[in-house]
N, C-alpha and C. Protein backbone atom coordinates (compact mmCIF):
# COMPACT_ATOMS: atom_id res chain seq x y z
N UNK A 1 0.84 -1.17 0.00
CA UNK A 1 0.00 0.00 0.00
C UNK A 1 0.89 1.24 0.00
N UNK A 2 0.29 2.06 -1.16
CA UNK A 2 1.26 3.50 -0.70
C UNK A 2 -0.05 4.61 -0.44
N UNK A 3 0.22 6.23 0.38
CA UNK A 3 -0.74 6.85 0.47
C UNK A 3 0.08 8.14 -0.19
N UNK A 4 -0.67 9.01 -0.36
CA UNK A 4 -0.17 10.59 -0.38
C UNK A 4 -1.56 11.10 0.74
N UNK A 5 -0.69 12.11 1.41
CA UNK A 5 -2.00 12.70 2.35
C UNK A 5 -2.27 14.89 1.50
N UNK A 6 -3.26 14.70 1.33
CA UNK A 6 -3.40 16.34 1.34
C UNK A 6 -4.44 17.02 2.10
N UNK A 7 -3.99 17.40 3.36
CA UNK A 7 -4.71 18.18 4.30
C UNK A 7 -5.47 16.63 5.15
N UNK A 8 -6.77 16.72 4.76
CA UNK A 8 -7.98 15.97 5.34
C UNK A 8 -7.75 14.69 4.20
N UNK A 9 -7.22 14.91 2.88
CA UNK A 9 -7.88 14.09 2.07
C UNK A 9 -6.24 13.35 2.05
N UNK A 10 -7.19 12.22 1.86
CA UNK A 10 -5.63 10.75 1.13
C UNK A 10 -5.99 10.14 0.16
N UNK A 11 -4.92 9.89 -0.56
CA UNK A 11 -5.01 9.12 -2.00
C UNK A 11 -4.16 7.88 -1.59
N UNK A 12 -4.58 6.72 -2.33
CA UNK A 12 -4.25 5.61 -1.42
C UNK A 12 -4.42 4.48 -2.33
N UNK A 13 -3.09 3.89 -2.85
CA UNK A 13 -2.74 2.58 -3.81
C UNK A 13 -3.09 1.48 -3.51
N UNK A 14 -4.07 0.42 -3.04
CA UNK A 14 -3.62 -0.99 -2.73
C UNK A 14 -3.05 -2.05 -3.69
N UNK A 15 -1.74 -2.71 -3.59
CA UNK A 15 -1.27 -3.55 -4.82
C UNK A 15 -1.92 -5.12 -4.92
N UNK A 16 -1.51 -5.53 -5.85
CA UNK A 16 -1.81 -7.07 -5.83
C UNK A 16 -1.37 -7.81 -5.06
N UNK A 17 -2.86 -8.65 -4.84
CA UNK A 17 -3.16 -9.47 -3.61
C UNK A 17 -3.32 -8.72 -1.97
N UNK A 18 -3.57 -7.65 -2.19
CA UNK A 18 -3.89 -6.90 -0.64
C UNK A 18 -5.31 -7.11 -0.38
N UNK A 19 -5.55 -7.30 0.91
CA UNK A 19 -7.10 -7.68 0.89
C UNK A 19 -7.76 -6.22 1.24
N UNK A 20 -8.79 -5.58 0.51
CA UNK A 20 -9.23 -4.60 0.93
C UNK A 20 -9.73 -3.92 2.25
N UNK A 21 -10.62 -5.08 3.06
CA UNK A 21 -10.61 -4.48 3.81
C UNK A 21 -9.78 -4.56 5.24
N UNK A 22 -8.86 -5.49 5.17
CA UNK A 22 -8.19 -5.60 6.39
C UNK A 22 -6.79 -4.47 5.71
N UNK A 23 -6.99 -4.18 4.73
CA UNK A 23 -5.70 -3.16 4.25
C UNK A 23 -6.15 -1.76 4.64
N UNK A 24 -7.33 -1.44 4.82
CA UNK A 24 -8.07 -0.05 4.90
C UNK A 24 -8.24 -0.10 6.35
N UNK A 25 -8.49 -1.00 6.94
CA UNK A 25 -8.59 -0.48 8.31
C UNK A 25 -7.39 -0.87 9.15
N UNK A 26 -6.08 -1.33 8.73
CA UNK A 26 -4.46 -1.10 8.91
C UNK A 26 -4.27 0.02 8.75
N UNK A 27 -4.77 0.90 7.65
CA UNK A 27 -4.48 2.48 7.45
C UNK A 27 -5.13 3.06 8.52
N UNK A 28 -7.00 2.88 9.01
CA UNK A 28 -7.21 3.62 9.52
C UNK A 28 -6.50 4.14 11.08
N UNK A 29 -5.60 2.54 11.24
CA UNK A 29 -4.97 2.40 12.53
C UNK A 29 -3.69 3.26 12.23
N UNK A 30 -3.17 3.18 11.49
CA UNK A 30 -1.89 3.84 11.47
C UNK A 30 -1.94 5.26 11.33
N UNK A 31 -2.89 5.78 10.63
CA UNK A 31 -3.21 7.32 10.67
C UNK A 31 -4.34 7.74 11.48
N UNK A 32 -4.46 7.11 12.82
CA UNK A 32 -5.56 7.57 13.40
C UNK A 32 -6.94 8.15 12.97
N UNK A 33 -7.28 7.06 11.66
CA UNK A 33 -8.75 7.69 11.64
C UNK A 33 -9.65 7.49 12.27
N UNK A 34 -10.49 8.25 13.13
CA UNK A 34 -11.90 8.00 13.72
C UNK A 34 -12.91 8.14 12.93
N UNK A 35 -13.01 8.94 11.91
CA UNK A 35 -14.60 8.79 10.85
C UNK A 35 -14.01 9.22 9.57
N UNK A 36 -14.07 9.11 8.33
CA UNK A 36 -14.09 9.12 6.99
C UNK A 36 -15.38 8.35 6.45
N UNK A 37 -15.26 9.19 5.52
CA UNK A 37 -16.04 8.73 3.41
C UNK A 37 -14.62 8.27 3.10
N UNK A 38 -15.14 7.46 2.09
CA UNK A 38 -14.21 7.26 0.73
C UNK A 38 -14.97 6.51 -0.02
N UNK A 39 -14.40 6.44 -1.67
CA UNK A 39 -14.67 6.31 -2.43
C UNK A 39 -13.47 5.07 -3.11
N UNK A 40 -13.50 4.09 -4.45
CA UNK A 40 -12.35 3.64 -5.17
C UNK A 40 -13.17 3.36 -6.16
N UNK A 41 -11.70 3.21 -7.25
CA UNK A 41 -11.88 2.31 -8.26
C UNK A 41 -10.75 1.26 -8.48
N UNK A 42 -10.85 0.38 -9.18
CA UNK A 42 -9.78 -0.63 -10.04
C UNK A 42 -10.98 -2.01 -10.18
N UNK A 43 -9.36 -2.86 -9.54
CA UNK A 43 -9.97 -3.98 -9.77
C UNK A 43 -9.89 -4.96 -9.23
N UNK A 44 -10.34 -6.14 -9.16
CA UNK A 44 -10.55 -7.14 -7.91
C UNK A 44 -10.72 -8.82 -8.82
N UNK A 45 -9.83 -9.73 -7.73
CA UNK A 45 -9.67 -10.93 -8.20
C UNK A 45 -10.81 -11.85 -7.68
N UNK A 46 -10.89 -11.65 -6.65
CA UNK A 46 -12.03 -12.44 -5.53
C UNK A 46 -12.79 -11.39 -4.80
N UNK A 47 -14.00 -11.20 -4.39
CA UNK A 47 -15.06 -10.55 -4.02
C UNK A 47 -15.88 -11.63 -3.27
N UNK A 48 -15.99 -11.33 -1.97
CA UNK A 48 -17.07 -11.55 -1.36
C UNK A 48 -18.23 -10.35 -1.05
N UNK A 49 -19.50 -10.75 -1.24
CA UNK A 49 -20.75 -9.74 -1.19
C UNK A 49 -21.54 -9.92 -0.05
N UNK A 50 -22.18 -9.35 0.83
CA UNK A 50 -23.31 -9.86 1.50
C UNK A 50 -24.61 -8.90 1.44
N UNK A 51 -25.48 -9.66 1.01
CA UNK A 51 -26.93 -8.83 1.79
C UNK A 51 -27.41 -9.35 2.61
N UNK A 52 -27.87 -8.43 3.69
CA UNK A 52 -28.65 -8.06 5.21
C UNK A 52 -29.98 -8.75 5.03
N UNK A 53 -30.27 -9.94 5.19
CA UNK A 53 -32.23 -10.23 4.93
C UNK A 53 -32.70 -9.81 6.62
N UNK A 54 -33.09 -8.33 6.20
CA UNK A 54 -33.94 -7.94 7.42
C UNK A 54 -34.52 -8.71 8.12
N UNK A 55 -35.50 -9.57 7.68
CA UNK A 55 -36.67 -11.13 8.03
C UNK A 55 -35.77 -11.40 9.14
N UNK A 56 -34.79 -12.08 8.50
CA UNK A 56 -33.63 -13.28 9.09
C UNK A 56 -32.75 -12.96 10.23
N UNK A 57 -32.38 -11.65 9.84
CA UNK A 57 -31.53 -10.88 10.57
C UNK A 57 -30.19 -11.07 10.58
N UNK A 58 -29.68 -11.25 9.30
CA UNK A 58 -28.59 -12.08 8.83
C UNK A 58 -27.96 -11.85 7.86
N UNK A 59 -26.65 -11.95 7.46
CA UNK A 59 -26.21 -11.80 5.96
C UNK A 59 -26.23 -13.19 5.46
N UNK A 60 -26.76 -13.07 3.67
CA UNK A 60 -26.43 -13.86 3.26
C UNK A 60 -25.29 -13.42 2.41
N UNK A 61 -24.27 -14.74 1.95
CA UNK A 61 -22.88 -14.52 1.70
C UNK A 61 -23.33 -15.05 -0.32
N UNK A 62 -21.88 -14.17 -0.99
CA UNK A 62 -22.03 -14.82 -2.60
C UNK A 62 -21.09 -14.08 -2.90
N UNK A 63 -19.99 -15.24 -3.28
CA UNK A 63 -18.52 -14.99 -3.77
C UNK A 63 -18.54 -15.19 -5.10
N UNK A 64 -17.94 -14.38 -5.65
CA UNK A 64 -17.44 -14.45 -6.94
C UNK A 64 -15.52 -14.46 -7.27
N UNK A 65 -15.14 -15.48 -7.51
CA UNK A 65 -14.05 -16.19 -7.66
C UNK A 65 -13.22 -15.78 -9.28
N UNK A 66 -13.72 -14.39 -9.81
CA UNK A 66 -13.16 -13.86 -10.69
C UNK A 66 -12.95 -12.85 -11.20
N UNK A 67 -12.06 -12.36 -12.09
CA UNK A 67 -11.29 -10.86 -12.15
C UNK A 67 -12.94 -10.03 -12.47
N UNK A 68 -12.69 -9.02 -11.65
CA UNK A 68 -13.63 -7.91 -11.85
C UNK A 68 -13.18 -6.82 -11.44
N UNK A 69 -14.02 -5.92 -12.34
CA UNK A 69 -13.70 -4.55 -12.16
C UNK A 69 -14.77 -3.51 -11.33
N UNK A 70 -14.42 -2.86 -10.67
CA UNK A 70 -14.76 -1.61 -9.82
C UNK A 70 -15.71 -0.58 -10.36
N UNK A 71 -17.03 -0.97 -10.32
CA UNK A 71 -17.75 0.22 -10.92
C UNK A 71 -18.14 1.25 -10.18
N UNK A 72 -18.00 0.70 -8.72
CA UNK A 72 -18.25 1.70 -7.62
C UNK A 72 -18.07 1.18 -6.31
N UNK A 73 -17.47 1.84 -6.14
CA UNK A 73 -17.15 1.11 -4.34
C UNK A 73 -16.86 2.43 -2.58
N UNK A 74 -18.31 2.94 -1.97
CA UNK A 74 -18.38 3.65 -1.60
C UNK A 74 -18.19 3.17 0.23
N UNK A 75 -17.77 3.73 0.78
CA UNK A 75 -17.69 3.11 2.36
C UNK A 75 -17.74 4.32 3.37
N UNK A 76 -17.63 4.08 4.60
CA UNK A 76 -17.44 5.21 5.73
C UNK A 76 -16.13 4.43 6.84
N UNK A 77 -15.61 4.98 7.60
CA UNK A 77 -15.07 4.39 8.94
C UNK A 77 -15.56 5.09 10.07
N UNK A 78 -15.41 4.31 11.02
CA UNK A 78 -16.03 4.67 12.33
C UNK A 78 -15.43 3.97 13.17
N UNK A 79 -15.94 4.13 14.59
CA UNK A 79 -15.08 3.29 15.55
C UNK A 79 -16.27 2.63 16.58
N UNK A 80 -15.61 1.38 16.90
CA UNK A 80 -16.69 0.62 17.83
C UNK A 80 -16.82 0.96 19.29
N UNK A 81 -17.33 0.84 19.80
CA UNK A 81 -17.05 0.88 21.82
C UNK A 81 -15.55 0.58 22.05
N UNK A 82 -14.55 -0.56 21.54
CA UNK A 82 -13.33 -0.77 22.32
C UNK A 82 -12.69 0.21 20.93
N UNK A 83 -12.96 1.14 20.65
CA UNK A 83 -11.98 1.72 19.93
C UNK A 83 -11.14 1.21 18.34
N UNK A 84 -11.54 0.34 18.11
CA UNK A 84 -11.80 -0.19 16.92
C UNK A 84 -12.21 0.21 15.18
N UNK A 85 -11.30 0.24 14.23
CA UNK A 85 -12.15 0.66 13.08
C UNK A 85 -13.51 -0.39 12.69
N UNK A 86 -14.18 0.61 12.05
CA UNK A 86 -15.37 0.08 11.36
C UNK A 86 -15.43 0.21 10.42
N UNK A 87 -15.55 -0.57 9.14
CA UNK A 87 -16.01 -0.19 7.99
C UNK A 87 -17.09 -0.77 7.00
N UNK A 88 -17.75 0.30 6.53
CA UNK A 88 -19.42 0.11 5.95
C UNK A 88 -18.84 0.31 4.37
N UNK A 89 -19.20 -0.86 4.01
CA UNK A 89 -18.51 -0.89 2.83
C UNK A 89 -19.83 -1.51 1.78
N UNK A 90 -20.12 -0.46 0.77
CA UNK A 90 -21.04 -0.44 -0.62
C UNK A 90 -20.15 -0.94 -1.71
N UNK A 91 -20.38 -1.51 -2.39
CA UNK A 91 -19.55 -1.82 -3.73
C UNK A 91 -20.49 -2.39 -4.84
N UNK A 92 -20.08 -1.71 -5.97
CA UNK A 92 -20.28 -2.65 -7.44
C UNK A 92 -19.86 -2.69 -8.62
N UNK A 93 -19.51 -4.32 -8.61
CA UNK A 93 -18.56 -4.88 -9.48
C UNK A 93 -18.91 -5.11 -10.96
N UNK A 94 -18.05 -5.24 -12.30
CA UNK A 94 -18.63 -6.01 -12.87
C UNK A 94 -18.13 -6.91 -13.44
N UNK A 95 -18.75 -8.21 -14.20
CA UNK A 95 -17.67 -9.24 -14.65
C UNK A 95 -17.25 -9.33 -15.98
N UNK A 96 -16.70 -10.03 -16.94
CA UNK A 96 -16.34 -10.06 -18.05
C UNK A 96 -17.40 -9.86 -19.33
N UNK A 97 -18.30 -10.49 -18.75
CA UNK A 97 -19.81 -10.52 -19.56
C UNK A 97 -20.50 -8.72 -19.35
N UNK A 98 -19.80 -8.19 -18.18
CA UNK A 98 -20.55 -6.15 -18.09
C UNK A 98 -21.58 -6.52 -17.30
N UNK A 99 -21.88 -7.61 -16.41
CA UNK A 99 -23.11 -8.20 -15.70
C UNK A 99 -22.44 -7.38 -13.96
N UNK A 100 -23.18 -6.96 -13.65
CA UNK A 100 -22.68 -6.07 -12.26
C UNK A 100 -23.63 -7.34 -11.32
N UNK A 101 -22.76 -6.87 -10.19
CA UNK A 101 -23.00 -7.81 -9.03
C UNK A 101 -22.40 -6.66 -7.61
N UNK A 102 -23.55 -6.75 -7.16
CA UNK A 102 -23.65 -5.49 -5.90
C UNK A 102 -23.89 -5.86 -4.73
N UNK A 103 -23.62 -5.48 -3.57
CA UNK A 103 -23.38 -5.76 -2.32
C UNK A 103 -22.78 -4.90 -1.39
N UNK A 104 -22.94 -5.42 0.15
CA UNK A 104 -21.99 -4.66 0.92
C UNK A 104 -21.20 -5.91 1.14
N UNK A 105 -19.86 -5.21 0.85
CA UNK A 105 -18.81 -5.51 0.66
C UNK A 105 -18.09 -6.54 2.10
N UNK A 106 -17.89 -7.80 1.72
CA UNK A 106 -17.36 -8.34 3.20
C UNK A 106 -15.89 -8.37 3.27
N UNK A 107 -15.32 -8.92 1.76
CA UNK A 107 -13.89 -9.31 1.40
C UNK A 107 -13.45 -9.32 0.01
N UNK A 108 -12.35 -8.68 -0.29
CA UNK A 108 -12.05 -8.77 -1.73
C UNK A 108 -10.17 -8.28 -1.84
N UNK A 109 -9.58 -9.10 -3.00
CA UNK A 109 -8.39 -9.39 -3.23
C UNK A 109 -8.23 -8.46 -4.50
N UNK A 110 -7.02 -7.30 -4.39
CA UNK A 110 -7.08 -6.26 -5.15
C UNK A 110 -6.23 -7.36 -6.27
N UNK A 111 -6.12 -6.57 -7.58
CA UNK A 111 -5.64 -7.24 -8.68
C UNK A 111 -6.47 -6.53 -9.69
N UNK A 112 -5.39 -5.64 -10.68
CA UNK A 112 -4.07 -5.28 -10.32
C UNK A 112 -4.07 -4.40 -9.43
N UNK A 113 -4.94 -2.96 -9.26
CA UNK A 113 -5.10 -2.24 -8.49
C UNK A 113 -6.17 -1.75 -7.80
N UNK A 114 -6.37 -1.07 -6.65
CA UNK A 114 -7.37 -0.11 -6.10
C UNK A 114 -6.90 1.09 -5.30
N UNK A 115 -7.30 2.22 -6.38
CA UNK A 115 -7.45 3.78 -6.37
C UNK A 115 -8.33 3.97 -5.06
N UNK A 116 -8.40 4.31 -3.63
CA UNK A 116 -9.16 4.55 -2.99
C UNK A 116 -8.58 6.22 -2.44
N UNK A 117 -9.62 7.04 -2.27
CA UNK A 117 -9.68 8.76 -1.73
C UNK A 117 -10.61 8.58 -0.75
N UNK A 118 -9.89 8.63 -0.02
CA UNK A 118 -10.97 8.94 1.33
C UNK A 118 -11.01 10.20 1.88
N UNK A 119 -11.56 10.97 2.59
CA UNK A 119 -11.96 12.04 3.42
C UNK A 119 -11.93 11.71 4.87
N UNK A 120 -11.17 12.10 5.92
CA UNK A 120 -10.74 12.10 7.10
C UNK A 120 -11.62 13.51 7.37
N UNK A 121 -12.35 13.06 8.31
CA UNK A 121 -13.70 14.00 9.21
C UNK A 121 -12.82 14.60 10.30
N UNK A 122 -12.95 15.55 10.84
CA UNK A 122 -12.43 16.40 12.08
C UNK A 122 -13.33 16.21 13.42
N UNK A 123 -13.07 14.76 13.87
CA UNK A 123 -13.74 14.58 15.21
C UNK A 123 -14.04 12.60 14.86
N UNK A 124 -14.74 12.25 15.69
CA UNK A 124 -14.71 10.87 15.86
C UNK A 124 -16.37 10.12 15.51
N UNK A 125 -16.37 9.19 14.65
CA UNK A 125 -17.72 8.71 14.37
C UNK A 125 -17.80 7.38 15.52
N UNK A 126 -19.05 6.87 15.81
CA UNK A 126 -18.84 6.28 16.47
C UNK A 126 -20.20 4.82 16.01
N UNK A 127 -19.97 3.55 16.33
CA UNK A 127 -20.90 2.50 15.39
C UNK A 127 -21.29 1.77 16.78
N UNK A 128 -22.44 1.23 17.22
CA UNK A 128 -22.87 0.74 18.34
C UNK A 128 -23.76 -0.68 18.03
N UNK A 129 -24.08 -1.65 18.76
CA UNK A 129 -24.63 -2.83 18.03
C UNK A 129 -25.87 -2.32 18.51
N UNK A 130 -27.12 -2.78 17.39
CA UNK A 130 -27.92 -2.09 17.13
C UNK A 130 -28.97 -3.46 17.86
N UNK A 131 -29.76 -3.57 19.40
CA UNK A 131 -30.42 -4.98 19.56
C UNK A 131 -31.13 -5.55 18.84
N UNK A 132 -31.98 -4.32 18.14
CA UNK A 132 -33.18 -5.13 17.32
C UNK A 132 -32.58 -5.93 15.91
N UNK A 133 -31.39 -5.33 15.40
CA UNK A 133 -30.95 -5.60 14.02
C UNK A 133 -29.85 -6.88 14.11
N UNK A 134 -29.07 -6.25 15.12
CA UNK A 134 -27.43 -7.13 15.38
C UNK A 134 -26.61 -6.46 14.70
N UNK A 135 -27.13 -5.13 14.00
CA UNK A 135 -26.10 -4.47 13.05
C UNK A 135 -25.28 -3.76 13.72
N UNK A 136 -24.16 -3.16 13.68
CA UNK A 136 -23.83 -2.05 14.30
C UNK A 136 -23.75 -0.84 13.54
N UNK A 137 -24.62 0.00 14.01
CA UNK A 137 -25.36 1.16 13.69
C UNK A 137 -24.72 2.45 13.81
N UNK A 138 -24.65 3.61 13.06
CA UNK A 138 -24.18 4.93 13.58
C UNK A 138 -24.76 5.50 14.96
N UNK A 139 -24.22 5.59 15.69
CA UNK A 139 -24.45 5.99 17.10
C UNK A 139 -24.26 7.74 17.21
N UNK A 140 -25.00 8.53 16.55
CA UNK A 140 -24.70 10.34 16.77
C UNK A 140 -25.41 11.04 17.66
N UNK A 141 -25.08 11.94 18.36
CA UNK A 141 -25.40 12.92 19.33
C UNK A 141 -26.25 13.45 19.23
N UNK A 142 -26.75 13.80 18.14
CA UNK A 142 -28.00 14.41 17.85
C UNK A 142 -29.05 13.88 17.39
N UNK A 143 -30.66 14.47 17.48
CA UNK A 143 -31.39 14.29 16.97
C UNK A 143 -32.63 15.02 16.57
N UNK A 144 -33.20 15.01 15.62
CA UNK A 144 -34.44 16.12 15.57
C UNK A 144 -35.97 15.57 15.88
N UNK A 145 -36.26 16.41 16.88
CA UNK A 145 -37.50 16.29 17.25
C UNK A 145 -38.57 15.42 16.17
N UNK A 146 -39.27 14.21 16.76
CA UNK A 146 -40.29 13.39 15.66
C UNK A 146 -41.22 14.11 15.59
């Protein structure tokens, strides 16, 4: 991984075979992030996806085991109760056929590259487990009157 930092914002290489998200939240540890956006593009060898079945209360899992490319891949970081990164990770891929396959993002193996810009927030986000869901949820200070 290489970064350039400017001000708030980082530009940020992952090479082949880095796993995305245990590579992004190594960064968030090393540069002390408490909350960011970011955004990437490239491309990806292996992809794991999950969707949330509300019903169930559960992810279901669906790997795709081949080169794809980055049509969008949007996330946040945050931090848990023990201080911990979090990351909420949107993505969508597509495969050789231009057939997209979308998900939040569980695991994926860069190849050749991923372009990620993130935005470093000025203060600390914070993610809490949510009882009714099991999710862990944005936890913010505020709220507006129902």
């Amino acid at each position: 991984m290489q970064f350039q930092r400017f001000g708030t914002h980082y530009v940020i290489k992952l090479d082949p075979g880095e796993e995305v998200m245990a590579s992004l939240r190594s960064f968030a540890l090393h540069e002390d992030i408490r909350g960011a956006y970011f955004l990437a593009i490239g491309a990806l060898s292996r992809v794991r996806l999950r969707y949330f079945d509300v019903a169930q209360k559960r992810y279901l899992d669906r790997e795709l085991d081949e080169q794809v490319e980055v049509v969008s891949l949007l996330g946040s970081i945050a931090r848990d109760g023990g201080g911990q990164p979090v990351l909420h990770v949107h993505v969508s891929v597509s495969d050789a056929q231009t057939r997209a396959h979308n998900g939040h993002l569980s695991e994926a193996v860069v190849r050749p590259t991923l372009e990620v810009f993130l935005t470093k927030l000025d203060g600390e986000i914070r993610r809490e487990r949510d009882p009714e869901t099991g999710l862990e949820l944005l936890a913010l200070p505020q709220a507006l009157p129902r």
